[in-house]
PDB file of N, CA and C in Angstrom:
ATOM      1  N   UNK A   1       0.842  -1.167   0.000  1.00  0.00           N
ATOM      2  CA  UNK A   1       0.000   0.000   0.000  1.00  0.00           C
ATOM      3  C   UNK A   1       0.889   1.232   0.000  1.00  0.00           C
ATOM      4  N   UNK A   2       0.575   2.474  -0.529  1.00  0.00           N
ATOM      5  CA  UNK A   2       1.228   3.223  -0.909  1.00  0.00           C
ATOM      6  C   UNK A   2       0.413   4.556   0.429  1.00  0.00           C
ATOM      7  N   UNK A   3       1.153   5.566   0.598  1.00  0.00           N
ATOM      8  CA  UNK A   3       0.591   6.377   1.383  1.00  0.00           C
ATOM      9  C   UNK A   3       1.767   7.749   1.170  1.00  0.00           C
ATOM     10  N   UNK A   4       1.316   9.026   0.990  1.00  0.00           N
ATOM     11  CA  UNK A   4       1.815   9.883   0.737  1.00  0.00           C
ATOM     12  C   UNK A   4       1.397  11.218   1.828  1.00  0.00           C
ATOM     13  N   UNK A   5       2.561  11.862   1.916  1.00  0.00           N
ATOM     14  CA  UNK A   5       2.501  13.230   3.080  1.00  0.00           C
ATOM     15  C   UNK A   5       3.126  14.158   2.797  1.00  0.00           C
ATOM     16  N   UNK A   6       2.788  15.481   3.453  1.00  0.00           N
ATOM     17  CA  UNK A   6       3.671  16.631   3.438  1.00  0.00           C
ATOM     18  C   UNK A   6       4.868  16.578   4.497  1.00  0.00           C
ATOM     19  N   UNK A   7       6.115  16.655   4.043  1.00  0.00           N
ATOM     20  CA  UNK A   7       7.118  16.191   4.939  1.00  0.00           C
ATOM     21  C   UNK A   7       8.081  17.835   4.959  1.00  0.00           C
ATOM     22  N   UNK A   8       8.480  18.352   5.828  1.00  0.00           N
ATOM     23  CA  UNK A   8       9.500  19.129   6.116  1.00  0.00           C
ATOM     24  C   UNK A   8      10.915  18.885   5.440  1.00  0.00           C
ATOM     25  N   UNK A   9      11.295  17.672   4.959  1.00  0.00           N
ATOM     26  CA  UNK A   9      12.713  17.684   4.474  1.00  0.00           C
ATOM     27  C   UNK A   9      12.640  16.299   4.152  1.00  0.00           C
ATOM     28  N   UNK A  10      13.636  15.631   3.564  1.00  0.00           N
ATOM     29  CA  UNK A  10      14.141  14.604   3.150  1.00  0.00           C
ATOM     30  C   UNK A  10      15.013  13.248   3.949  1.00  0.00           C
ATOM     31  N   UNK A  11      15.073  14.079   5.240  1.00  0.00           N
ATOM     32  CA  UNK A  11      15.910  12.852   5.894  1.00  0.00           C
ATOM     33  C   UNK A  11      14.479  11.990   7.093  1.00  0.00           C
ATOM     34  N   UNK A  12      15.181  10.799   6.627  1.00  0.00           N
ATOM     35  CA  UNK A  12      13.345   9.624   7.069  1.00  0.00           C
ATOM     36  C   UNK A  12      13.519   9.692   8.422  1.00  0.00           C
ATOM     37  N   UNK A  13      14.900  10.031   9.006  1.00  0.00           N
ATOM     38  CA  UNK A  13      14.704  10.125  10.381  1.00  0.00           C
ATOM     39  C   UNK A  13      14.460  11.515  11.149  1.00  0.00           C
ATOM     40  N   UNK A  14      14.465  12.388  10.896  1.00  0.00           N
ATOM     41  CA  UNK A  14      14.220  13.586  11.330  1.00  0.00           C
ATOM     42  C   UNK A  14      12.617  14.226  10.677  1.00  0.00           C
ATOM     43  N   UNK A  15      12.452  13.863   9.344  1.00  0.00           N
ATOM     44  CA  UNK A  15      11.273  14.723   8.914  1.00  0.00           C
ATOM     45  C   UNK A  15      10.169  14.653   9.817  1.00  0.00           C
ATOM     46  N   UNK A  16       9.226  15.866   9.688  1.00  0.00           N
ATOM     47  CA  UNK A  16       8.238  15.862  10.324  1.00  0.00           C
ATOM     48  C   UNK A  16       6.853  16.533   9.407  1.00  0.00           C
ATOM     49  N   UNK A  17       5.712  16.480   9.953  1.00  0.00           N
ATOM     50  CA  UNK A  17       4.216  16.104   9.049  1.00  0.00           C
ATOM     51  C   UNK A  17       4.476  17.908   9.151  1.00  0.00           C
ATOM     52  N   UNK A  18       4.174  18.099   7.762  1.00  0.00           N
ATOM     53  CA  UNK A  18       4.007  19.846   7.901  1.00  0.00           C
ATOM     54  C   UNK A  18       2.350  19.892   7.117  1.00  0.00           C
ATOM     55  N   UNK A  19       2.061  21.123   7.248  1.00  0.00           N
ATOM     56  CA  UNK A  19       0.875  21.725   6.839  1.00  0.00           C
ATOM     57  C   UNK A  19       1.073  21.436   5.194  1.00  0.00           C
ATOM     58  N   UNK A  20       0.270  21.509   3.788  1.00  0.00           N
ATOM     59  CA  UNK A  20       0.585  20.925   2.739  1.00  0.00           C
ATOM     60  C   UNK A  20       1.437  22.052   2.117  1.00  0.00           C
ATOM     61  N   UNK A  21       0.726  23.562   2.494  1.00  0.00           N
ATOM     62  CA  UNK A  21       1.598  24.845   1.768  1.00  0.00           C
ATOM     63  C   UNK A  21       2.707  24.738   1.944  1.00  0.00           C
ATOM     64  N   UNK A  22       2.946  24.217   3.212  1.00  0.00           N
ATOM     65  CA  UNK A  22       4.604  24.389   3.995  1.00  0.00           C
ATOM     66  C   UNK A  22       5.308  22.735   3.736  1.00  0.00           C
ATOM     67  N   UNK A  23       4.740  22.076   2.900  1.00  0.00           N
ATOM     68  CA  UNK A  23       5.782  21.679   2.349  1.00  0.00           C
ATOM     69  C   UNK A  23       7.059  21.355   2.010  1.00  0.00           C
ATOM     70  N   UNK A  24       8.059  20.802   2.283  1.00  0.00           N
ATOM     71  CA  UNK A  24       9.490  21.068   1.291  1.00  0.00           C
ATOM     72  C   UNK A  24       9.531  19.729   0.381  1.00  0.00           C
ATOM     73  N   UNK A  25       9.075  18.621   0.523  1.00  0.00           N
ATOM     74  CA  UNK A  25       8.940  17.930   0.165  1.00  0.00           C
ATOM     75  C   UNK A  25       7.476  16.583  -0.066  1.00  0.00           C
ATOM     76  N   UNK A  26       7.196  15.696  -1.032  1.00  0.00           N
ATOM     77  CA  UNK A  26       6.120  14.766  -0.470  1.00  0.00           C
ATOM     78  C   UNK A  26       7.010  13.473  -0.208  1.00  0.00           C
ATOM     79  N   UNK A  27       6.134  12.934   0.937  1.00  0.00           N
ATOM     80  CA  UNK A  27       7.075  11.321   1.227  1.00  0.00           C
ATOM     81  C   UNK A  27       5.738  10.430   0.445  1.00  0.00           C
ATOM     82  N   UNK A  28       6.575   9.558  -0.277  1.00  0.00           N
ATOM     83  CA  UNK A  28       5.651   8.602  -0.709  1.00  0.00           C
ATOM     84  C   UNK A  28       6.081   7.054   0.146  1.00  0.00           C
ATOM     85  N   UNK A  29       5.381   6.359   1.277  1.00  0.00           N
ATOM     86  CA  UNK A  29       5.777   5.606   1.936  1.00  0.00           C
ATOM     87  C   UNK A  29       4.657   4.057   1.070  1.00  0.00           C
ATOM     88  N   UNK A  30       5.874   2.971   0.897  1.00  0.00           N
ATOM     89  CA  UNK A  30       5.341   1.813   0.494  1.00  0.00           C
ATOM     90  C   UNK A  30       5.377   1.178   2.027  1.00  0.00           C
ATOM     91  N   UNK A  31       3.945   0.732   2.187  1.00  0.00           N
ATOM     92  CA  UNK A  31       3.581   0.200   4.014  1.00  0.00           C
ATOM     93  C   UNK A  31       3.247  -1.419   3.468  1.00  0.00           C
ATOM     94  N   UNK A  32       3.565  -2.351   3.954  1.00  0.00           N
ATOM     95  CA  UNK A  32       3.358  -3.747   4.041  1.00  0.00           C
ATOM     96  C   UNK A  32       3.512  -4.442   4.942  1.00  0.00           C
ATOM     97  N   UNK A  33       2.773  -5.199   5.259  1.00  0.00           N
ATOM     98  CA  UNK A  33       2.951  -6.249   6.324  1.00  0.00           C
ATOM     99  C   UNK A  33       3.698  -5.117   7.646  1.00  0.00           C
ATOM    100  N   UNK A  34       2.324  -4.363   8.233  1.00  0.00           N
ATOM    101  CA  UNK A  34       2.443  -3.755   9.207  1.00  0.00           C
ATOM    102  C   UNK A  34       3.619  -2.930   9.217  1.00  0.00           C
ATOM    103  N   UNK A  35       4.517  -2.590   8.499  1.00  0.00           N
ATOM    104  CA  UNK A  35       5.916  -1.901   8.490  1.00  0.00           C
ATOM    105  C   UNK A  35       6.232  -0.806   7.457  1.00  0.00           C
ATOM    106  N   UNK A  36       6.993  -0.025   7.411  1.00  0.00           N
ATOM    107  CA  UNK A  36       7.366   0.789   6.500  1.00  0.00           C
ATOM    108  C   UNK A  36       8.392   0.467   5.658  1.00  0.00           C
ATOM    109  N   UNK A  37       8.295  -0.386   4.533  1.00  0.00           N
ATOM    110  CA  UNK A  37       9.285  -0.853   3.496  1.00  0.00           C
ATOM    111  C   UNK A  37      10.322   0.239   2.278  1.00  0.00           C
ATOM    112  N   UNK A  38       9.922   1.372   2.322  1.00  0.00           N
ATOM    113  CA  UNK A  38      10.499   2.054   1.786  1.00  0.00           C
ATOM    114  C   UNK A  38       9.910   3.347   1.389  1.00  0.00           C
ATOM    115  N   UNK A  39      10.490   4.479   1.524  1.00  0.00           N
ATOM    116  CA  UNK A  39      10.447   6.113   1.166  1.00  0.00           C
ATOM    117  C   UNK A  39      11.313   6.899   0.363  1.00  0.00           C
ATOM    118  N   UNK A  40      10.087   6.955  -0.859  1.00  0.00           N
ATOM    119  CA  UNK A  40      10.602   7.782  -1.833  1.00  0.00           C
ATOM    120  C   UNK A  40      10.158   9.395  -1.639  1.00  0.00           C
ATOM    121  N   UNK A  41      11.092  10.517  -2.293  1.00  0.00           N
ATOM    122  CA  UNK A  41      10.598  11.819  -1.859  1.00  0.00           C
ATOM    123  C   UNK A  41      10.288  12.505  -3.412  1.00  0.00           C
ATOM    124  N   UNK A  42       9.442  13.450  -3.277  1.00  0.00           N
ATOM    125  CA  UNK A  42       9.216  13.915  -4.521  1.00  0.00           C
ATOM    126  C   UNK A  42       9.013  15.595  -3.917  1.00  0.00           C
ATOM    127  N   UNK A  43      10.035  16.163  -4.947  1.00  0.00           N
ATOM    128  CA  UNK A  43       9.470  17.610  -4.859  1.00  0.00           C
ATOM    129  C   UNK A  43       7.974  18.557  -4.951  1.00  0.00           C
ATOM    130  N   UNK A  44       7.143  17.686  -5.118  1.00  0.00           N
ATOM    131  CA  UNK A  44       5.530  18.178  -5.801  1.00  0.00           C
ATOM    132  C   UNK A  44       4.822  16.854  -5.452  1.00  0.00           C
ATOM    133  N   UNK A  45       3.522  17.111  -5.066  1.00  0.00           N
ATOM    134  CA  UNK A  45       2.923  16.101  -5.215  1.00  0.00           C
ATOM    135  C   UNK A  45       2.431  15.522  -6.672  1.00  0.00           C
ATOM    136  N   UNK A  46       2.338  16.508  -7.286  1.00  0.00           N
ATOM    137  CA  UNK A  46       2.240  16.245  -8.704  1.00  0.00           C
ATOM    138  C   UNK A  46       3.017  15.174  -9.629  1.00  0.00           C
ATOM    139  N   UNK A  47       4.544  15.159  -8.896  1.00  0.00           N
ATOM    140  CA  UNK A  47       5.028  14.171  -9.514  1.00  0.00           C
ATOM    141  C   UNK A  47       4.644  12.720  -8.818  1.00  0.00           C
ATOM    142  N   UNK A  48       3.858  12.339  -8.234  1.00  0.00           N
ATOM    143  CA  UNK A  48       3.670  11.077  -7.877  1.00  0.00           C
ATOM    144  C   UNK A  48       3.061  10.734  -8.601  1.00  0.00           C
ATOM    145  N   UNK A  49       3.447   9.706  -9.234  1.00  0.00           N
ATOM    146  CA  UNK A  49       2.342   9.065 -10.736  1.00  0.00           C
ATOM    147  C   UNK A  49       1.696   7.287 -10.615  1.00  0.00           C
ATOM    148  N   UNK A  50       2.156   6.933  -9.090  1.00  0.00           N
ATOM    149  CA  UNK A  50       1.524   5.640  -8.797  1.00  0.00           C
ATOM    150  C   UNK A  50       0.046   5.838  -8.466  1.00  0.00           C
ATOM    151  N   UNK A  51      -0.347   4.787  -7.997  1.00  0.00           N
ATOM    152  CA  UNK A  51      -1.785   4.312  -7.501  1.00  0.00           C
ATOM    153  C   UNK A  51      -1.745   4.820  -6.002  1.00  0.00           C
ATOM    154  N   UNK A  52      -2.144   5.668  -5.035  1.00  0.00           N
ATOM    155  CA  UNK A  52      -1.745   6.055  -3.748  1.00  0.00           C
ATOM    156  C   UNK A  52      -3.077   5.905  -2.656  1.00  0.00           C
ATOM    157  N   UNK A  53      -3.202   4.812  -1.543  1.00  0.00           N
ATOM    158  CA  UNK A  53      -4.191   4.377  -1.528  1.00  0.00           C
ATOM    159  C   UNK A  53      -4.607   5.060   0.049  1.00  0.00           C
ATOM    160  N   UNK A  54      -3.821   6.051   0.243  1.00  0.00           N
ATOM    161  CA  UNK A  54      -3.327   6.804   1.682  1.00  0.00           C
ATOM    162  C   UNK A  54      -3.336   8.040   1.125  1.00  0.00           C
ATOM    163  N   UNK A  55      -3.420   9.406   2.002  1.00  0.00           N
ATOM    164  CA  UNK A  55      -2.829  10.470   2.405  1.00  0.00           C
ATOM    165  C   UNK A  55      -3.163  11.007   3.474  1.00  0.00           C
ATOM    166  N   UNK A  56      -2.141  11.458   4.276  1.00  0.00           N
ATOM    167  CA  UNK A  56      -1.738  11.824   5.737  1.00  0.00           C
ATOM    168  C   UNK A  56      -1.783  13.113   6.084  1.00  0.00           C
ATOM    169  N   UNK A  57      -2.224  14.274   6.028  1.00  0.00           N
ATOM    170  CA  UNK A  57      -2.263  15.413   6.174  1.00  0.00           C
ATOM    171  C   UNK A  57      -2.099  16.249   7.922  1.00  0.00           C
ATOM    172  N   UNK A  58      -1.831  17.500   8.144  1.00  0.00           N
ATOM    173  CA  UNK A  58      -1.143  17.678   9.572  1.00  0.00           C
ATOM    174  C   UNK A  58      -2.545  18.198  10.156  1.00  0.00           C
ATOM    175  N   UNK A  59      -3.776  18.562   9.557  1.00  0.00           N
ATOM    176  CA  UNK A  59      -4.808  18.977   9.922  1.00  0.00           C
ATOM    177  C   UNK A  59      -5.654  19.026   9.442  1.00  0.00           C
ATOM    178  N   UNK A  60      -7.023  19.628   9.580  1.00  0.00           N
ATOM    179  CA  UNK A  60      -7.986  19.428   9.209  1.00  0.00           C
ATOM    180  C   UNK A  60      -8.256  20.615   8.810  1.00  0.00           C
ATOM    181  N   UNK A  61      -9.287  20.624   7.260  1.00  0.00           N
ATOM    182  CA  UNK A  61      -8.940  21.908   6.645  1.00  0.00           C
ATOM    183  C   UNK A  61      -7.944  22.025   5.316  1.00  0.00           C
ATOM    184  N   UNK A  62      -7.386  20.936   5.169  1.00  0.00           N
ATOM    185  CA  UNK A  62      -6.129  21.268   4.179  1.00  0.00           C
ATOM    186  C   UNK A  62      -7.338  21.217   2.670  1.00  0.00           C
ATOM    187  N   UNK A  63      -6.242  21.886   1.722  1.00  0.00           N
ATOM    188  CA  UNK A  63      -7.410  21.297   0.648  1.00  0.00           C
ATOM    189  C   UNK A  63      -7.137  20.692  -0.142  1.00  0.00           C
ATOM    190  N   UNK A  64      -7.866  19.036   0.550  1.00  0.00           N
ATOM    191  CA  UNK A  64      -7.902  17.783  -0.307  1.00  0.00           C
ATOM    192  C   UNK A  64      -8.535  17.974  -1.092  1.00  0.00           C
ATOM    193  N   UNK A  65      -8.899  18.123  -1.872  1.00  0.00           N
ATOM    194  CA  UNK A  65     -10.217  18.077  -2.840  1.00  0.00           C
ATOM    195  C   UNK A  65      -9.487  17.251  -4.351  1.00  0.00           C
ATOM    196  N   UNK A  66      -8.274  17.331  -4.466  1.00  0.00           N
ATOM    197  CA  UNK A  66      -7.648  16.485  -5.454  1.00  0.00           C
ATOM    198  C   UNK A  66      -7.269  15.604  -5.100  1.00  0.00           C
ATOM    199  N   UNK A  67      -7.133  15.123  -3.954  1.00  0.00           N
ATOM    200  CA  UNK A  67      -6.799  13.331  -3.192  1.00  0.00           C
ATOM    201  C   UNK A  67      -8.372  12.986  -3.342  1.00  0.00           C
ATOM    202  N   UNK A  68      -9.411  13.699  -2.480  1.00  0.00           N
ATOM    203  CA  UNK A  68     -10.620  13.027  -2.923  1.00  0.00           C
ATOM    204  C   UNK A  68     -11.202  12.406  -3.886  1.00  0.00           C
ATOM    205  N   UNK A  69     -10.683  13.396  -5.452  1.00  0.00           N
ATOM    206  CA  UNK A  69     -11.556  13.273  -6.337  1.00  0.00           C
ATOM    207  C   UNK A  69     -10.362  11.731  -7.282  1.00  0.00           C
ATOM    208  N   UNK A  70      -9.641  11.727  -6.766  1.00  0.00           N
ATOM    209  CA  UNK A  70      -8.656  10.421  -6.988  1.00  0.00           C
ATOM    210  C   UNK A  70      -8.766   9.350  -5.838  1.00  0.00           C
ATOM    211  N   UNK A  71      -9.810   9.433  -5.296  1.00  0.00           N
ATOM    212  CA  UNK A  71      -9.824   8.235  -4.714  1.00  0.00           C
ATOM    213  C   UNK A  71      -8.778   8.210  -3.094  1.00  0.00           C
ATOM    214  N   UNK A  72      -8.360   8.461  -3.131  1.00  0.00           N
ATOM    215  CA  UNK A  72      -7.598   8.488  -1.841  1.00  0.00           C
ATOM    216  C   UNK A  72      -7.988   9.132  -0.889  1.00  0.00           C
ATOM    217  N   UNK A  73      -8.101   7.905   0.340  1.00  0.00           N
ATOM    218  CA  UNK A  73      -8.521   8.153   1.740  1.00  0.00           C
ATOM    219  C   UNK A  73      -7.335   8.764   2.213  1.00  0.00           C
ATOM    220  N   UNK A  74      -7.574  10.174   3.261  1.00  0.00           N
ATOM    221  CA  UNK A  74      -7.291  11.018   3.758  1.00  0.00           C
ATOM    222  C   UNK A  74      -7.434  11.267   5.320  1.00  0.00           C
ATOM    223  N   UNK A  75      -6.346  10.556   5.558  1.00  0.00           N
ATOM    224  CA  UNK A  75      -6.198  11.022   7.462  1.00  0.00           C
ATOM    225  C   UNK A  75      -5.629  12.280   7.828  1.00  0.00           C
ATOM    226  N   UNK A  76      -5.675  12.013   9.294  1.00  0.00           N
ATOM    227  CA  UNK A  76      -4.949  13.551  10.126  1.00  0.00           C
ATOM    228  C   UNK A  76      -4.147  13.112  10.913  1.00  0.00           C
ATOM    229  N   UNK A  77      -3.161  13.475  10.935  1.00  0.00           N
ATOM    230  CA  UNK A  77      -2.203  13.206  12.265  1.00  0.00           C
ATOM    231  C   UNK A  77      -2.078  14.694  12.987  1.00  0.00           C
ATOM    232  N   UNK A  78      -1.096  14.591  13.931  1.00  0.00           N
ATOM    233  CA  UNK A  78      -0.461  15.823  14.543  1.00  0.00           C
ATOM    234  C   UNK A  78       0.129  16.779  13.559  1.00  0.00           C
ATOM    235  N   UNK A  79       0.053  17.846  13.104  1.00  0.00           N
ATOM    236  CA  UNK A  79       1.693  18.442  12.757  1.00  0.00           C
ATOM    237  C   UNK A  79       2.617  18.329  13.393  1.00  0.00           C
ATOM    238  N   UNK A  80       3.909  18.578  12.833  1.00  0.00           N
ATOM    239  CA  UNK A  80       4.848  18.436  13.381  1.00  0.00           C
ATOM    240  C   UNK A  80       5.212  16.701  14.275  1.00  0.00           C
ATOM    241  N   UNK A  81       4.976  15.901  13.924  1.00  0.00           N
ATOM    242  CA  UNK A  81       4.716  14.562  14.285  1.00  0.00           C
ATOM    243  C   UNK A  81       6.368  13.994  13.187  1.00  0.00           C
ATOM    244  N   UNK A  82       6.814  13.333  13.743  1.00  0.00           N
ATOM    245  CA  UNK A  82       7.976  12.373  12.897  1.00  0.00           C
ATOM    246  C   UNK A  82       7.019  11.314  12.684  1.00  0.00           C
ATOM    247  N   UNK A  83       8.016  10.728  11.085  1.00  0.00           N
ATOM    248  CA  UNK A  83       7.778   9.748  10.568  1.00  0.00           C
ATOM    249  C   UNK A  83       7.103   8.326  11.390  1.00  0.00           C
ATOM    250  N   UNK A  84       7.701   7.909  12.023  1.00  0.00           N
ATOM    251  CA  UNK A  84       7.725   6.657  13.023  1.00  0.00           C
ATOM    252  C   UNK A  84       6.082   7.181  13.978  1.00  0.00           C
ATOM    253  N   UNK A  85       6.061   8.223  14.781  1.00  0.00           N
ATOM    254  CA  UNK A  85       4.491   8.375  15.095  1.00  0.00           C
ATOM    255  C   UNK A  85       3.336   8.838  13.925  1.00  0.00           C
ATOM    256  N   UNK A  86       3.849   9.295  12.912  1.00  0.00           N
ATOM    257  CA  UNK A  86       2.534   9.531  12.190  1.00  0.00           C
ATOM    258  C   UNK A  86       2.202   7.613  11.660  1.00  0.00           C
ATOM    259  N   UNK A  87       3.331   6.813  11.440  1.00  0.00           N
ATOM    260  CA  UNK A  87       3.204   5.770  11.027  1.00  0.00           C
ATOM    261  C   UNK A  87       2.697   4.706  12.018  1.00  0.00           C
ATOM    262  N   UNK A  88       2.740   5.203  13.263  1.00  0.00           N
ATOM    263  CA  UNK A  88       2.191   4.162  14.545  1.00  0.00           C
ATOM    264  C   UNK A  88       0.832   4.247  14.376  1.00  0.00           C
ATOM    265  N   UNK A  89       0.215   5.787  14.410  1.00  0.00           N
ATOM    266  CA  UNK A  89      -0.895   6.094  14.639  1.00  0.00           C
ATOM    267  C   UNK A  89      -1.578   5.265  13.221  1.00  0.00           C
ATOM    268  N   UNK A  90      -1.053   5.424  11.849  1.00  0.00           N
ATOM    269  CA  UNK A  90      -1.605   4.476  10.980  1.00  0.00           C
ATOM    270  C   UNK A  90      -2.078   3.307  11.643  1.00  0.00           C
ATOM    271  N   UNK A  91      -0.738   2.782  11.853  1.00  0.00           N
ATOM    272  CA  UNK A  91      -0.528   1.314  11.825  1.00  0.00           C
ATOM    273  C   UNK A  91      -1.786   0.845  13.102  1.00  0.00           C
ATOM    274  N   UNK A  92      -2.324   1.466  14.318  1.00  0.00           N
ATOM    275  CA  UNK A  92      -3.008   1.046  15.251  1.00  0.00           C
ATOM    276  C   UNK A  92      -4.496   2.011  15.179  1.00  0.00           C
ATOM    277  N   UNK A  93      -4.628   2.185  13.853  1.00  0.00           N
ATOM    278  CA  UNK A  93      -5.658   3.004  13.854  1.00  0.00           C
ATOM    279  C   UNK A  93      -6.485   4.205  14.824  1.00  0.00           C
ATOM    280  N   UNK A  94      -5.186   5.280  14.627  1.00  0.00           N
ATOM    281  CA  UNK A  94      -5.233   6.160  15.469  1.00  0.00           C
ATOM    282  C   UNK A  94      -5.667   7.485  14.883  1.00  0.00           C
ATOM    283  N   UNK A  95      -5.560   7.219  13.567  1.00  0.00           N
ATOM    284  CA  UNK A  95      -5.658   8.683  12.576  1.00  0.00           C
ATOM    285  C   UNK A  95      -7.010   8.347  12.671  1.00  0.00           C
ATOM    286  N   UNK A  96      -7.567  10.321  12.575  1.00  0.00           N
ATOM    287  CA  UNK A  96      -8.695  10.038  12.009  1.00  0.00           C
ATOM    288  C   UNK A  96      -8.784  10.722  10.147  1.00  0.00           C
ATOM    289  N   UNK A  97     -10.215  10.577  10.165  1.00  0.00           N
ATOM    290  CA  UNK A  97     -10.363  10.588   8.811  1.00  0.00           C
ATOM    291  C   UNK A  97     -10.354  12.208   8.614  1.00  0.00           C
ATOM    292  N   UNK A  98     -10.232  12.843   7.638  1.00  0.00           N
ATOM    293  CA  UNK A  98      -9.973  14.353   7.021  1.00  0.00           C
ATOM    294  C   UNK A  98     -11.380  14.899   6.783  1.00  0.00           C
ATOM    295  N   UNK A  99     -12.039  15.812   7.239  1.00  0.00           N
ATOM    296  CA  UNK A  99     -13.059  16.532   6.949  1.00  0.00           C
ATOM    297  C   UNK A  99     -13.299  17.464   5.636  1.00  0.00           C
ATOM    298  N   UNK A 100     -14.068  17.557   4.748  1.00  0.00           N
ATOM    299  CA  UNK A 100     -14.270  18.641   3.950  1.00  0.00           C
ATOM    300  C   UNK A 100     -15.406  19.062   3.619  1.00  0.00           C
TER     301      UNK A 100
END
């Protein structure tokens, strides 16, 4: 399963969930068998050209309206949250769902 976010920077151990404007990067995370198998980064969300069956956003309010209309379910975590807790809260169904 594929799942994509607004990430602050590029390093998997330090980044953290930013607002979508604030941006510096998108993480595209491949999740399997309960774990995080690998993170690719893309300057734009635009360049993500897979099937993305996730997106993680830092609040409520952002404007999904182009993850919606593609199909992709849309959670909330904390802002400012690292990789490893926005991915717990996935993993134990802690996110909730994105309002619009």
């Amino acid at each position: 399963m594929l799942i994509e976010l607004p990430l602050d920077s590029k390093d998997p151990e330090n980044a953290k969930l930013v607002a979508m404007e604030s941006a510096a990067v998108w993480g595209l995370i491949t999740f399997d068998e309960g774990e995080v198998k690998k993170i690719d980064f893309y300057d734009t969300r635009e360049e993500i050209d897979d099937f993305v069956d996730y997106a993680i956003v830092a609040k409520q309010g952002e404007p999904i309206w182009p993850m919606v209309e593609e199909n992709i379910f849309v959670l909330v975590a904390r802002e400012g949250a690292d990789l490893d807790e926005v991915m717990e809260g996935f993993k134990f169904k802690e996110l909730h769902e994105a309002s619009y």
